[in-house]
PDB file of N, CA and C in Angstrom:
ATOM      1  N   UNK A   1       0.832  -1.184   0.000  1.00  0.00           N
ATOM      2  CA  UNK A   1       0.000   0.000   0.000  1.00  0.00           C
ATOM      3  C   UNK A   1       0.874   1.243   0.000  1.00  0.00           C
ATOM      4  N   UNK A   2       0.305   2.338  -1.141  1.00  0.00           N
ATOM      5  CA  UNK A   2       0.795   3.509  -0.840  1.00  0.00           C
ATOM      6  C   UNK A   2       0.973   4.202   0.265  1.00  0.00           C
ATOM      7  N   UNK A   3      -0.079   4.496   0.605  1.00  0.00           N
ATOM      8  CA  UNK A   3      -0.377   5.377   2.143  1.00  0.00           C
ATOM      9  C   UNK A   3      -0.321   4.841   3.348  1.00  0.00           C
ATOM     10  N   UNK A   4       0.067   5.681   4.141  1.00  0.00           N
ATOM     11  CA  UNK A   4       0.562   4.356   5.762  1.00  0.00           C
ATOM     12  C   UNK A   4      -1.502   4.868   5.964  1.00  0.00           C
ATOM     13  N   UNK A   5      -1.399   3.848   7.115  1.00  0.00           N
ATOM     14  CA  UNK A   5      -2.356   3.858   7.850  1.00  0.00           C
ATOM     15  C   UNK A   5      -3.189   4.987   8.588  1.00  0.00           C
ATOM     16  N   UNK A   6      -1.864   5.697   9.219  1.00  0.00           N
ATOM     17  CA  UNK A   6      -1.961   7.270   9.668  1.00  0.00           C
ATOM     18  C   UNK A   6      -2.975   7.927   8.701  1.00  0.00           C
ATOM     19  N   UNK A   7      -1.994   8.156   7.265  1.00  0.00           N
ATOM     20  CA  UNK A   7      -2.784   8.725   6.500  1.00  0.00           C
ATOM     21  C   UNK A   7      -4.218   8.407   6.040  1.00  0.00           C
ATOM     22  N   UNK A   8      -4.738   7.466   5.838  1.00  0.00           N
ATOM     23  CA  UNK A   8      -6.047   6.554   5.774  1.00  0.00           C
ATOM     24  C   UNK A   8      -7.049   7.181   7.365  1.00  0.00           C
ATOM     25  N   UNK A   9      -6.123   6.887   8.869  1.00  0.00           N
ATOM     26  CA  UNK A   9      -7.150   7.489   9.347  1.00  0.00           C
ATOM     27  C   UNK A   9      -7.581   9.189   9.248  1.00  0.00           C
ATOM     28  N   UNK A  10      -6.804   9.581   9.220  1.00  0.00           N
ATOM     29  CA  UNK A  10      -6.594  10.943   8.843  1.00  0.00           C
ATOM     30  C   UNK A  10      -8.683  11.635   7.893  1.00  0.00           C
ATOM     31  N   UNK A  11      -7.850  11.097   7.249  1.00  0.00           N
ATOM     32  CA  UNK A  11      -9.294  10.548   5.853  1.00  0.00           C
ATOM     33  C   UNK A  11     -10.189  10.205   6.542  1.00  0.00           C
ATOM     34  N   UNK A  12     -10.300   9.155   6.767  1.00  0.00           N
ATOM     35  CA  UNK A  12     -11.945   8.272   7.870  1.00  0.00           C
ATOM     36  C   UNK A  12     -12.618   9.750   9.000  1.00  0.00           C
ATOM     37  N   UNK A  13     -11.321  10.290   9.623  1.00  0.00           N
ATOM     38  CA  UNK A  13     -11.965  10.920  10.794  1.00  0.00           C
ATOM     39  C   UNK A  13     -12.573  12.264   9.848  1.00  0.00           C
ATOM     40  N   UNK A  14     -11.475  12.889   8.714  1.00  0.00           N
ATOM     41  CA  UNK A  14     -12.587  13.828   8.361  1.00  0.00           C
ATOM     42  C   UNK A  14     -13.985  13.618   7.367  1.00  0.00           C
ATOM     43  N   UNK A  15     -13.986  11.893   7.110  1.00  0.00           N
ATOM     44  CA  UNK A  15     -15.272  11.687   6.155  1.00  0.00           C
ATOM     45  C   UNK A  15     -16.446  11.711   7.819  1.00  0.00           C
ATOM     46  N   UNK A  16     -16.090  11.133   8.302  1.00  0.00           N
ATOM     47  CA  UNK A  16     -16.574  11.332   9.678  1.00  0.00           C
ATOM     48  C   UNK A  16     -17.304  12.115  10.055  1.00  0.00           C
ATOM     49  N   UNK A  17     -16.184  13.567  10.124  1.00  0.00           N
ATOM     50  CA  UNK A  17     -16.558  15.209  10.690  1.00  0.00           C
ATOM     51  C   UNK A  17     -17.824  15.372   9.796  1.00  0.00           C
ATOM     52  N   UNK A  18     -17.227  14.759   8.681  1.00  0.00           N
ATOM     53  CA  UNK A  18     -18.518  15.623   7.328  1.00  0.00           C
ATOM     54  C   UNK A  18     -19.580  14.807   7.010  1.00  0.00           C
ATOM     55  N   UNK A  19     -19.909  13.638   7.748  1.00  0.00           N
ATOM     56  CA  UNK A  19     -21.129  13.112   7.460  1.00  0.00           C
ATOM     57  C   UNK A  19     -22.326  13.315   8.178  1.00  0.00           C
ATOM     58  N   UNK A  20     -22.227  14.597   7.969  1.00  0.00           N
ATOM     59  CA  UNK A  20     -23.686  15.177   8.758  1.00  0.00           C
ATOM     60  C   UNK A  20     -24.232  16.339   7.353  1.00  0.00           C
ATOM     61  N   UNK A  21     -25.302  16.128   7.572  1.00  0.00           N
ATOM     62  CA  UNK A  21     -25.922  17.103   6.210  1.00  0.00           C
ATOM     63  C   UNK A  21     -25.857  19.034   6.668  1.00  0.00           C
ATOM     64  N   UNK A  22     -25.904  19.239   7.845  1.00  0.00           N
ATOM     65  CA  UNK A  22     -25.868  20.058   8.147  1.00  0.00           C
ATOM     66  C   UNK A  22     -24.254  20.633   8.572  1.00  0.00           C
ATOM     67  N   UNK A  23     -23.324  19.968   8.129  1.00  0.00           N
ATOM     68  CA  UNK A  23     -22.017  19.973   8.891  1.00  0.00           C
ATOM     69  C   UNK A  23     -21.306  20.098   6.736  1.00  0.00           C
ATOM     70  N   UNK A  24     -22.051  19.159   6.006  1.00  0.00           N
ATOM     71  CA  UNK A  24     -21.401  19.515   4.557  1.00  0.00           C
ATOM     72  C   UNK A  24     -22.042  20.405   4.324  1.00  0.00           C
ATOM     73  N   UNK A  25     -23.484  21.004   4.485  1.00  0.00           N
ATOM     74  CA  UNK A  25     -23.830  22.021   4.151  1.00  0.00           C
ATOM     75  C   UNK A  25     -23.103  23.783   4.441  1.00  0.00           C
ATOM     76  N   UNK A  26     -22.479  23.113   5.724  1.00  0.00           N
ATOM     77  CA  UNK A  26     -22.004  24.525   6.466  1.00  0.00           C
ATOM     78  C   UNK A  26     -20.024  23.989   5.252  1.00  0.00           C
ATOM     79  N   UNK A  27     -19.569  23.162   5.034  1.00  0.00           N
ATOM     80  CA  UNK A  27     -18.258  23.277   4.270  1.00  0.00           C
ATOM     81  C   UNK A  27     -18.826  23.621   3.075  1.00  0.00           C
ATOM     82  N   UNK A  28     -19.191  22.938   2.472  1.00  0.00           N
ATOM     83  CA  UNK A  28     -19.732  23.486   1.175  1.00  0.00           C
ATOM     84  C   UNK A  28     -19.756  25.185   0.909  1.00  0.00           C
ATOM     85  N   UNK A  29     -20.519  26.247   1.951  1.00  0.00           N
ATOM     86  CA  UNK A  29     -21.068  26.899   1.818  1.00  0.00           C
ATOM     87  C   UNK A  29     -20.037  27.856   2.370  1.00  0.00           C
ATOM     88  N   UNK A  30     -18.989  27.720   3.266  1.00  0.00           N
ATOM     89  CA  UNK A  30     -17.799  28.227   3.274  1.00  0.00           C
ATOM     90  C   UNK A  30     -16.914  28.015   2.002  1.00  0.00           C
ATOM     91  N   UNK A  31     -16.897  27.024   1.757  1.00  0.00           N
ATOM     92  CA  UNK A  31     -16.187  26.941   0.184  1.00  0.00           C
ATOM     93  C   UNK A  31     -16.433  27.976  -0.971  1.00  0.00           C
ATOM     94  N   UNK A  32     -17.809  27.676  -1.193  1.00  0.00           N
ATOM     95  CA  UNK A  32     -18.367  29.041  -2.257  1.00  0.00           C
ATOM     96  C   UNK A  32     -18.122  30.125  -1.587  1.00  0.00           C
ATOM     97  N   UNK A  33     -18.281  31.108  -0.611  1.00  0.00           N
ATOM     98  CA  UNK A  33     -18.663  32.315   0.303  1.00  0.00           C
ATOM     99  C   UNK A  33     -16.852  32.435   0.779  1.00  0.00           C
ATOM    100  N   UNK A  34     -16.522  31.376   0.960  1.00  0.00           N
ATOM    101  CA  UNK A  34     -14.726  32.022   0.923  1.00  0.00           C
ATOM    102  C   UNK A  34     -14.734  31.975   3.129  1.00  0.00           C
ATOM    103  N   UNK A  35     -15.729  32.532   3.180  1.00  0.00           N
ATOM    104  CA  UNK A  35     -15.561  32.565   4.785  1.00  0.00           C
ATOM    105  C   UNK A  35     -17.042  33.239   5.709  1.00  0.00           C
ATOM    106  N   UNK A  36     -17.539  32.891   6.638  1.00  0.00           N
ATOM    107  CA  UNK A  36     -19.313  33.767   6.852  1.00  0.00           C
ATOM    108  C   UNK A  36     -19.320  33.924   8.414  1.00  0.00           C
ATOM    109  N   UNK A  37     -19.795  34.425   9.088  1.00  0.00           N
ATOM    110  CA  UNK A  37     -20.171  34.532  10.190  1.00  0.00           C
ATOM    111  C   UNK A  37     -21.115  33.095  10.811  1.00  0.00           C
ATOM    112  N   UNK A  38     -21.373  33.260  12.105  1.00  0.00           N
ATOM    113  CA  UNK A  38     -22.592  32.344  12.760  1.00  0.00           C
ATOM    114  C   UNK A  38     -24.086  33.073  11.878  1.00  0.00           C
ATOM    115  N   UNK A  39     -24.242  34.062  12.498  1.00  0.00           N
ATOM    116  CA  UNK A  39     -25.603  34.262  12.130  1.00  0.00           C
ATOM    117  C   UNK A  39     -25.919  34.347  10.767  1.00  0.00           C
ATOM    118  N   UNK A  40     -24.936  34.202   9.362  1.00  0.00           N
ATOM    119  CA  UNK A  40     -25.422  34.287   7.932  1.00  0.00           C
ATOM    120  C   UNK A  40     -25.534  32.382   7.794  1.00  0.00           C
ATOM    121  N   UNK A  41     -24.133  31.963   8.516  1.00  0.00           N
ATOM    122  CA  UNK A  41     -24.614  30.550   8.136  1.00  0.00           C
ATOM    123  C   UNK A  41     -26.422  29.802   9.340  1.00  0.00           C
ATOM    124  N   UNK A  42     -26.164  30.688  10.286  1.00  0.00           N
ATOM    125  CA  UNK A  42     -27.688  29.908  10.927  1.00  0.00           C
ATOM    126  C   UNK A  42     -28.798  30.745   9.803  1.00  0.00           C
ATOM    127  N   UNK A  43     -28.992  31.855   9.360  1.00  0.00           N
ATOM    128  CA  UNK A  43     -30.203  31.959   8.518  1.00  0.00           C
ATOM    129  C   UNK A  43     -29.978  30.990   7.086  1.00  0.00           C
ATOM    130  N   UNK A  44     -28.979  30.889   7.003  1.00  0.00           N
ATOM    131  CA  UNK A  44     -28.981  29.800   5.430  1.00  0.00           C
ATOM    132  C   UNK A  44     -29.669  28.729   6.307  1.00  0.00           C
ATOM    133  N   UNK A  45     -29.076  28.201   7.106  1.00  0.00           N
ATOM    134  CA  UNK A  45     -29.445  26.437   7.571  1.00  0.00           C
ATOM    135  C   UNK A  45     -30.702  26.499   8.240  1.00  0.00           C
ATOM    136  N   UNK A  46     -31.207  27.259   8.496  1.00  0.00           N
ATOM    137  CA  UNK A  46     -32.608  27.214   9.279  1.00  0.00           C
ATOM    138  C   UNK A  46     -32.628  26.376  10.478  1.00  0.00           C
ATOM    139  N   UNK A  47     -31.403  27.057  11.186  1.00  0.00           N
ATOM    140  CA  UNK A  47     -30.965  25.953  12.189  1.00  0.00           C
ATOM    141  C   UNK A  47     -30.617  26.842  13.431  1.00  0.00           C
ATOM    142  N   UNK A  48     -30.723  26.628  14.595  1.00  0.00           N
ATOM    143  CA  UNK A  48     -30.662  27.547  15.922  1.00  0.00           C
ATOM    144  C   UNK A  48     -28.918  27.967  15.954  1.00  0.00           C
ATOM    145  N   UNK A  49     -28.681  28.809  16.414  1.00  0.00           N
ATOM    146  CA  UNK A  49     -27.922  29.586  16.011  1.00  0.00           C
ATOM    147  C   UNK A  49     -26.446  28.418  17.284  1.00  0.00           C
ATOM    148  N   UNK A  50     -27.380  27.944  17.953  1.00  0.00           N
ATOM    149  CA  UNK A  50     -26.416  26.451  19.511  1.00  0.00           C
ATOM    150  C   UNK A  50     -26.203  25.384  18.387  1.00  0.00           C
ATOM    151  N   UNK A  51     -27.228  25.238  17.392  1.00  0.00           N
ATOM    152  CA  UNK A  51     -26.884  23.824  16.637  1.00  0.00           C
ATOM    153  C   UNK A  51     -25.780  24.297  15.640  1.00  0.00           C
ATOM    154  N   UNK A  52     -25.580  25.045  14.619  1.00  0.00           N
ATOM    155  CA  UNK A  52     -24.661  25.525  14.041  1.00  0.00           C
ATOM    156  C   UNK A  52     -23.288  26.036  14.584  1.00  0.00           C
ATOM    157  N   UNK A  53     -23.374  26.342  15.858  1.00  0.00           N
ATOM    158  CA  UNK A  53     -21.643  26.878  16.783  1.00  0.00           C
ATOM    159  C   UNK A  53     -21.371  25.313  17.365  1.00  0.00           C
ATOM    160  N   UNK A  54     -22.516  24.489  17.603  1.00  0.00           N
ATOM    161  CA  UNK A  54     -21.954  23.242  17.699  1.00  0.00           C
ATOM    162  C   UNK A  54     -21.010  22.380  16.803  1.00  0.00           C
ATOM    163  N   UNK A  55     -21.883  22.556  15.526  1.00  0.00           N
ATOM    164  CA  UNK A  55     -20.890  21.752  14.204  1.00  0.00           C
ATOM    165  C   UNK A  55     -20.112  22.241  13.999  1.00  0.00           C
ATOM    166  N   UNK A  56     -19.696  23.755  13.890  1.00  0.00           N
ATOM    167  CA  UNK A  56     -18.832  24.533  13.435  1.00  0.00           C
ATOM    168  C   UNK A  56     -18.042  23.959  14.637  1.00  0.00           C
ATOM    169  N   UNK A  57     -17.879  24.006  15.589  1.00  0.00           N
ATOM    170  CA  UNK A  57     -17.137  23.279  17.010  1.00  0.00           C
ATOM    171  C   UNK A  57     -16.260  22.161  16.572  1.00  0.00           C
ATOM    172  N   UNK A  58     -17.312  21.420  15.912  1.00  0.00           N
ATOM    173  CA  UNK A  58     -17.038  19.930  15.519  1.00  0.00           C
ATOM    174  C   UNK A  58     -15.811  19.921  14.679  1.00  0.00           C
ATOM    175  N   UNK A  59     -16.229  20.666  13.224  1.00  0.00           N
ATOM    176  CA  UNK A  59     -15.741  20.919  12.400  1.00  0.00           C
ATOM    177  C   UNK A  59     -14.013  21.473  12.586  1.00  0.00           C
ATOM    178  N   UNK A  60     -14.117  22.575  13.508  1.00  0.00           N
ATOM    179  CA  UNK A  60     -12.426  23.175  14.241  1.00  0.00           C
ATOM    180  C   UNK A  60     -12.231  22.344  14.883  1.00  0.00           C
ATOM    181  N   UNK A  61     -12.686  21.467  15.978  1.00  0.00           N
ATOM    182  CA  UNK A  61     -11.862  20.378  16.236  1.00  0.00           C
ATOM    183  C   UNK A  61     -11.335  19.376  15.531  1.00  0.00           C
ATOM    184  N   UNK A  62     -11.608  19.471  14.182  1.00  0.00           N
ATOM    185  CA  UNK A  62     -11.148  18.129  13.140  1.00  0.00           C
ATOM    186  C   UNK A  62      -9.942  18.979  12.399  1.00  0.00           C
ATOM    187  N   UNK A  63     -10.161  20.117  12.700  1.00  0.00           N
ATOM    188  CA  UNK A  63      -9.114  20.792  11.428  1.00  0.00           C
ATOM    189  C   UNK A  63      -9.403  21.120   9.971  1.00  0.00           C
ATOM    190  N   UNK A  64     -10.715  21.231  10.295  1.00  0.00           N
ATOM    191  CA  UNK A  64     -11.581  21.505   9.122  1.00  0.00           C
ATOM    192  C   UNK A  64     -11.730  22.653   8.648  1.00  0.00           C
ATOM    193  N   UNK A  65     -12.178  23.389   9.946  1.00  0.00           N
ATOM    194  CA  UNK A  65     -12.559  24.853   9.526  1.00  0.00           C
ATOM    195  C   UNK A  65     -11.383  25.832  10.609  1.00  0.00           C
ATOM    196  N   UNK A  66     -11.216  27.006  10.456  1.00  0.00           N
ATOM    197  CA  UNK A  66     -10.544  28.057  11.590  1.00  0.00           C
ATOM    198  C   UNK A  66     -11.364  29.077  11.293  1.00  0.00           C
ATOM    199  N   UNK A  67     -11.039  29.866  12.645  1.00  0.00           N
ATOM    200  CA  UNK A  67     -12.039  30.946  12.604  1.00  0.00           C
ATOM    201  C   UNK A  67     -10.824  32.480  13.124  1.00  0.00           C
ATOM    202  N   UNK A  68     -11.743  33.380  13.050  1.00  0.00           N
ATOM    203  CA  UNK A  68     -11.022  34.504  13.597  1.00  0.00           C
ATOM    204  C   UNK A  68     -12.491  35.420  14.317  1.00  0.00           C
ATOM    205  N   UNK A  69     -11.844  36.100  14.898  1.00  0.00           N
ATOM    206  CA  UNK A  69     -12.888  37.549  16.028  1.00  0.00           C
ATOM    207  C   UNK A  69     -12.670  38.658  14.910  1.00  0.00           C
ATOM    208  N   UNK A  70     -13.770  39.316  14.615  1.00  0.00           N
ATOM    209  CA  UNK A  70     -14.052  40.482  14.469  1.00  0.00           C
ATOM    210  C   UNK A  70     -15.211  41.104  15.483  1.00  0.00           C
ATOM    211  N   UNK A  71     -14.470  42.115  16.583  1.00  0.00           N
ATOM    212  CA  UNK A  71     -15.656  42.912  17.034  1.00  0.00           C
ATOM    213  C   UNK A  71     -16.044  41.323  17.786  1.00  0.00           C
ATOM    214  N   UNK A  72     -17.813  41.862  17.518  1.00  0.00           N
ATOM    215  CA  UNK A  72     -18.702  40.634  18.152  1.00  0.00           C
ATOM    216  C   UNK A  72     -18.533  38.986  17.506  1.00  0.00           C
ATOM    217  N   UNK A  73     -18.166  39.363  16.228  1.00  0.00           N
ATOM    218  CA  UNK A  73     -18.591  38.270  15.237  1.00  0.00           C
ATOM    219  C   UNK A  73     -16.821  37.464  15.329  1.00  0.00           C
ATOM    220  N   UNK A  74     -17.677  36.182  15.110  1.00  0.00           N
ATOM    221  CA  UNK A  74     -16.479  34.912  14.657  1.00  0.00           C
ATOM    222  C   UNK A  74     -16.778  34.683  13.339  1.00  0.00           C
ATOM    223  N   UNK A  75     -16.042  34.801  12.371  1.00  0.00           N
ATOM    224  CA  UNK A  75     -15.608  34.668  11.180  1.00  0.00           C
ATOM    225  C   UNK A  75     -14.926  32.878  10.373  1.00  0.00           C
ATOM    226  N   UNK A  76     -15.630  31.999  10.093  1.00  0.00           N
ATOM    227  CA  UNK A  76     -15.093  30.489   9.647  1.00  0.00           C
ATOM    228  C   UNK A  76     -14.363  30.572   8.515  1.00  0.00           C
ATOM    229  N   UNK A  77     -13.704  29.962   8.150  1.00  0.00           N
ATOM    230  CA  UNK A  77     -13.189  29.267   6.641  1.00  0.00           C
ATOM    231  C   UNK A  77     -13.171  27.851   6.460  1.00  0.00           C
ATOM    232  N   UNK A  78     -12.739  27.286   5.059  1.00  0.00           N
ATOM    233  CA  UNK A  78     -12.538  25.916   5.558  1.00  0.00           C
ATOM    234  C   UNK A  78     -10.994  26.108   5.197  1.00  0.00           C
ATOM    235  N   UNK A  79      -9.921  25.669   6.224  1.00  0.00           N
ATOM    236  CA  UNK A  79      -8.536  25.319   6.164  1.00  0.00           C
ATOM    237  C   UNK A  79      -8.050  23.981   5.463  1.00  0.00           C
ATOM    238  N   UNK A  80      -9.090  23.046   5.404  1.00  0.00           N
ATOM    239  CA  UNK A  80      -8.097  21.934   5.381  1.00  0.00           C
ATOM    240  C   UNK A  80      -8.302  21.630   3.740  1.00  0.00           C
ATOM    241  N   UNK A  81      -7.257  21.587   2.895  1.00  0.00           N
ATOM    242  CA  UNK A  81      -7.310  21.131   1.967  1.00  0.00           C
ATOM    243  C   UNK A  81      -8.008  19.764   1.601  1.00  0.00           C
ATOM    244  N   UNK A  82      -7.668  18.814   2.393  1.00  0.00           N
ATOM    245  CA  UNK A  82      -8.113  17.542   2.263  1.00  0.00           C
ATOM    246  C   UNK A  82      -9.848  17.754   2.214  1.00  0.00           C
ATOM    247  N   UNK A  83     -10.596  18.315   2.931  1.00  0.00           N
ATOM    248  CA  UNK A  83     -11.922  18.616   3.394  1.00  0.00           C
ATOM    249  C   UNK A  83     -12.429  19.250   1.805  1.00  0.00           C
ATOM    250  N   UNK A  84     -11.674  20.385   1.706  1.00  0.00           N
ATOM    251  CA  UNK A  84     -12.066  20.775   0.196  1.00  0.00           C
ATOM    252  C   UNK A  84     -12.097  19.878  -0.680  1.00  0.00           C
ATOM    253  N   UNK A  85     -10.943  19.049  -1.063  1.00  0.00           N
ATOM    254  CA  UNK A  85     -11.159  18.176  -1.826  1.00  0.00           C
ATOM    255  C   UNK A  85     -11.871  16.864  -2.095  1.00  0.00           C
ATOM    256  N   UNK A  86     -12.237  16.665  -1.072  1.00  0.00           N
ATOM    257  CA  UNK A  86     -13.909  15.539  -0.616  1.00  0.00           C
ATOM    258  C   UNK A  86     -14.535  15.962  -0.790  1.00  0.00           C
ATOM    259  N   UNK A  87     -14.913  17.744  -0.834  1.00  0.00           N
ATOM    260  CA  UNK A  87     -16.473  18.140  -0.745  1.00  0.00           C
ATOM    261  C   UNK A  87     -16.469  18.499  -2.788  1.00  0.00           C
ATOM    262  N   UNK A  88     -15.198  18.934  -3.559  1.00  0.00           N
ATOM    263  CA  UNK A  88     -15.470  18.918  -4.465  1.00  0.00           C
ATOM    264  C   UNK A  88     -15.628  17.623  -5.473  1.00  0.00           C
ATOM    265  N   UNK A  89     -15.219  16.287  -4.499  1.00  0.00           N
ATOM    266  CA  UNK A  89     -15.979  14.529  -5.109  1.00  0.00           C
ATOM    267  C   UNK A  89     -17.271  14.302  -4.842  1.00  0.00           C
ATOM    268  N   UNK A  90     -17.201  14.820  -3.312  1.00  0.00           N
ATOM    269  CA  UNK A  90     -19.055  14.754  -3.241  1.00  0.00           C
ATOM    270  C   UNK A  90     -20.096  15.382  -4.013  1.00  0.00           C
ATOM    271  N   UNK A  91     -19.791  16.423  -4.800  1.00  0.00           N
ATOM    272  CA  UNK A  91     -20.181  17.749  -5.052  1.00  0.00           C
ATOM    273  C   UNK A  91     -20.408  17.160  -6.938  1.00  0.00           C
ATOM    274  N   UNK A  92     -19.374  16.661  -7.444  1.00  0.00           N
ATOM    275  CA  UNK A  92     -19.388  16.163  -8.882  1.00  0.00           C
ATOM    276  C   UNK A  92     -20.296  14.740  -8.413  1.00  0.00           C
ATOM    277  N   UNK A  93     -20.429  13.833  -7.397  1.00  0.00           N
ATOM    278  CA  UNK A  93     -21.226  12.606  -7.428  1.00  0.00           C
ATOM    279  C   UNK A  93     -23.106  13.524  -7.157  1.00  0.00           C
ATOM    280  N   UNK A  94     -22.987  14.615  -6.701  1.00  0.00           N
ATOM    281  CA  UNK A  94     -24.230  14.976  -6.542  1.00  0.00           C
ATOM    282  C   UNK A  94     -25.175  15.337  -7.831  1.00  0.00           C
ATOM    283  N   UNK A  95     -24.103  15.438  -8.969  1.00  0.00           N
ATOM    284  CA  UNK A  95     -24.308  15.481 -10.187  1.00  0.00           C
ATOM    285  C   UNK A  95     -25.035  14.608 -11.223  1.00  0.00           C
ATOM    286  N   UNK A  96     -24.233  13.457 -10.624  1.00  0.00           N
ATOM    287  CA  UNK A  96     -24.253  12.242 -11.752  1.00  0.00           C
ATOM    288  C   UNK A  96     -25.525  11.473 -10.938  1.00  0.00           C
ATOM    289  N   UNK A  97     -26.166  11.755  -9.991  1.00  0.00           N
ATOM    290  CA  UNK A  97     -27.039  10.883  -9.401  1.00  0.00           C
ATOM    291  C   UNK A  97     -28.455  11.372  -9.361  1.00  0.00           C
TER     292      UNK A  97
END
């Protein structure tokens, strides 16, 4: 095998992070948007503003997303290359199906 094991879990834990519909919805949507606040991504998701700082939680603990302070507001991105590049396979299979 090419890849050690490490690398393989690496992979598993962030297919993991992202198998929540509301957790690819929030990468996805940092992907297009480049980077958003809590309250633009809770009015997209129609989701309480505790359930969205939760995933987003989720998400920075995997190394998925980072954030920064402006003022009041926390600001997301998605950091991890690997994450981008799963969501743009998921993203072409959402196509073909």
């Amino acid at each position: 095998m090419e890849k050690s094991y490490a690398e393989y879990n690496k992979v598993s834990d962030i297919l993991k992070a992202l198998a929540h519909p509301v957790r690819l919805c929030i990468v996805q949507g940092l992907i297009e948007s480049g980077e958003a606040n809590v309250s633009n991504m809770q009015a997209c998701l129609d989701t309480p503003q505790s359930t969205t700082s939760q995933h987003l939680q989720k998400l920075k603990a995997m190394g998925i997303v980072e954030c920064r302070r402006e003022g009041l507001e926390v600001y997301y991105w998605v950091s991890s290359p690997l994450a981008a590049d799963l969501m743009k396979v998921i993203k072409m299979c959402e196509f073909k199906h």
